[in-house]
Every structure is written in structure tokens, then in C-alpha cells.
C-alpha atoms as a PDB file:
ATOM      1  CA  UNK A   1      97.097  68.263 124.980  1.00  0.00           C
ATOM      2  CA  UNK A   2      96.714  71.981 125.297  1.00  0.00           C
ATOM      3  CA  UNK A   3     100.801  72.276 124.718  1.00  0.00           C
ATOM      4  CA  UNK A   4     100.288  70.157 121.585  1.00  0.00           C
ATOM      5  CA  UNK A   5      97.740  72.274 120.263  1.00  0.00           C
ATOM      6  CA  UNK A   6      99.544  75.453 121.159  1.00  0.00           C
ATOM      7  CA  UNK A   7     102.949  74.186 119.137  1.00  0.00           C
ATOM      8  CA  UNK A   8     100.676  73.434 116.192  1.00  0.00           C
ATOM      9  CA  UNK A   9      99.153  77.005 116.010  1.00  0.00           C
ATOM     10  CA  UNK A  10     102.468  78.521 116.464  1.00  0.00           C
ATOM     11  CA  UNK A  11     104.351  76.465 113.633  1.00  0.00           C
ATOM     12  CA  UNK A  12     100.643  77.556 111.575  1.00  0.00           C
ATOM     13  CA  UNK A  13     101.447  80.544 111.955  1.00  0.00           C
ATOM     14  CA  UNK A  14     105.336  80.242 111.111  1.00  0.00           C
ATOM     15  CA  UNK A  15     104.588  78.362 107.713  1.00  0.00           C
ATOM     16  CA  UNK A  16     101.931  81.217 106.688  1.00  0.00           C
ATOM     17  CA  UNK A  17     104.493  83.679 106.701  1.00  0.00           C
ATOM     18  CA  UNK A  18     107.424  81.496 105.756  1.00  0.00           C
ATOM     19  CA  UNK A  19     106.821  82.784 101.874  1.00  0.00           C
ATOM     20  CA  UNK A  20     106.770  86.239 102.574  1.00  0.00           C
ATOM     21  CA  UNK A  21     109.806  88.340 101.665  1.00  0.00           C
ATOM     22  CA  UNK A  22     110.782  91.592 103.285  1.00  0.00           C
ATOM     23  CA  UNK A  23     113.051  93.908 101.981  1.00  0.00           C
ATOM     24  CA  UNK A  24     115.009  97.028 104.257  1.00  0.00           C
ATOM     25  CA  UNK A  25     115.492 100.569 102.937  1.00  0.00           C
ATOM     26  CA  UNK A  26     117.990 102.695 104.383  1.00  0.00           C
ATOM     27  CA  UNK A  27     116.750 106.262 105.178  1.00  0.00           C
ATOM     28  CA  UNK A  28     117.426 109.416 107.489  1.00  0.00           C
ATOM     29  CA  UNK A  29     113.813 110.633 107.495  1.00  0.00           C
ATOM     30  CA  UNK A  30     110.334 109.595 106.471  1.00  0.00           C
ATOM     31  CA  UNK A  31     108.504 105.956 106.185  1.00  0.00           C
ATOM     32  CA  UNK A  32     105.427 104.228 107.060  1.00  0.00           C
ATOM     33  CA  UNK A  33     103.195 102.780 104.855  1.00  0.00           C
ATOM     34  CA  UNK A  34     103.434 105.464 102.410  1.00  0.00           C
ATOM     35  CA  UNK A  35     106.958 105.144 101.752  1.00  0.00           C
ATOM     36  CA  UNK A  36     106.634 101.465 101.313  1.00  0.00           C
ATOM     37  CA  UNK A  37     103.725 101.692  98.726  1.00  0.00           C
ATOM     38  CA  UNK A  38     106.089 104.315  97.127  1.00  0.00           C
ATOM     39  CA  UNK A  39     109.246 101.932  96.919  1.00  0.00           C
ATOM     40  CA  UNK A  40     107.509  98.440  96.673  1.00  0.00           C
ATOM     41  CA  UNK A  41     103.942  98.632  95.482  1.00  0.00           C
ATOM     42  CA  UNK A  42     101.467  96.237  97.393  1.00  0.00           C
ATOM     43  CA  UNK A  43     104.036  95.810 100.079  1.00  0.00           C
ATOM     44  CA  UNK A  44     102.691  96.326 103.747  1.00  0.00           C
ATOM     45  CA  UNK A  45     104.743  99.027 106.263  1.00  0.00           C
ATOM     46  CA  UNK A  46     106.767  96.419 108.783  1.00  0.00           C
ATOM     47  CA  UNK A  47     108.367  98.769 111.501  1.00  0.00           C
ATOM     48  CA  UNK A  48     111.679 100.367 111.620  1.00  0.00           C
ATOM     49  CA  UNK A  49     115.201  98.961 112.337  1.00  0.00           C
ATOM     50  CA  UNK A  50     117.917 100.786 114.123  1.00  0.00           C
ATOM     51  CA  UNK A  51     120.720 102.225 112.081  1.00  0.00           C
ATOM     52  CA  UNK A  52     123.581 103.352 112.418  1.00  0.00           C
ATOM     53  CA  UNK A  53     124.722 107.337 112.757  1.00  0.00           C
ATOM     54  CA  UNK A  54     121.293 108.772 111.249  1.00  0.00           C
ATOM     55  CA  UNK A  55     119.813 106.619 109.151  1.00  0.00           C
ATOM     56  CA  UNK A  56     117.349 103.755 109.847  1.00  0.00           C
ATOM     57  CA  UNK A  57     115.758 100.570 107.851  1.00  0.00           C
ATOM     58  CA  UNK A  58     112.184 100.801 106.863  1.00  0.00           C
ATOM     59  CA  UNK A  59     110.995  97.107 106.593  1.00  0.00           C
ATOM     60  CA  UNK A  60     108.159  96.614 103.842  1.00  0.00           C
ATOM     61  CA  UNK A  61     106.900  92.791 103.948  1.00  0.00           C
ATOM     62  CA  UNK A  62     105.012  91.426 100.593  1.00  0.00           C
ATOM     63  CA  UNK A  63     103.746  88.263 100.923  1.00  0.00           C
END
């Protein structure tokens, strides 16, 4: 029962998010929250990606 409930949460939770679009900016320096609210208004900071050389992909999520 307790494995039934868990797999329901977790597909809960899967289907909440399964509308939200997130969109990766390449940069060399900077990001955060700021930089997302400067690129994509309303859109919420979603960690950074690895590169490749210098640069590095801001994630901003909007749901």
C-alpha cells in the first residue's frame, strides 16, 4: 500500500510540472535569477548546465 501511494505522489508530481517549459542560455559569465528575469520575464532561475570550453547554460523554467 505504502509503494502504491508513493508511485502516485511521484507521477503527481511529474504531471504538475509536465507543462512547464524551460529554455537554456548560453553564457561565459553571470546568471541566477536575475539574468533569467532579464531574458524571460516571470521565468524562475533553474541551475546551470555544463558547457563546453567557457561557456555554460543558464536554465530558466516558466511554468
Amino acid at each position: 500500500m505504502k509503494k502504491f501511494i508513493a508511485l502516485g505522489l511521484l507521477l503527481c508530481g511529474m504531471m504538475s510540472n509536465a507543462f512547464a517549459e524551460t529554455r537554456y542560455y548560453e553564457v561565459t559569465s553571470g546568471g541566477g535569477q536575475s539574468y533569467c528575469d532579464a531574458v524571460w520575464p516571470g521565468s524562475q532561475y533553474n541551475g546551470v548546465r555544463q558547457g563546453w570550453n567557457n561557456f555554460y547554460f543558464v536554465a530558466c523554467m516558466k511554468n
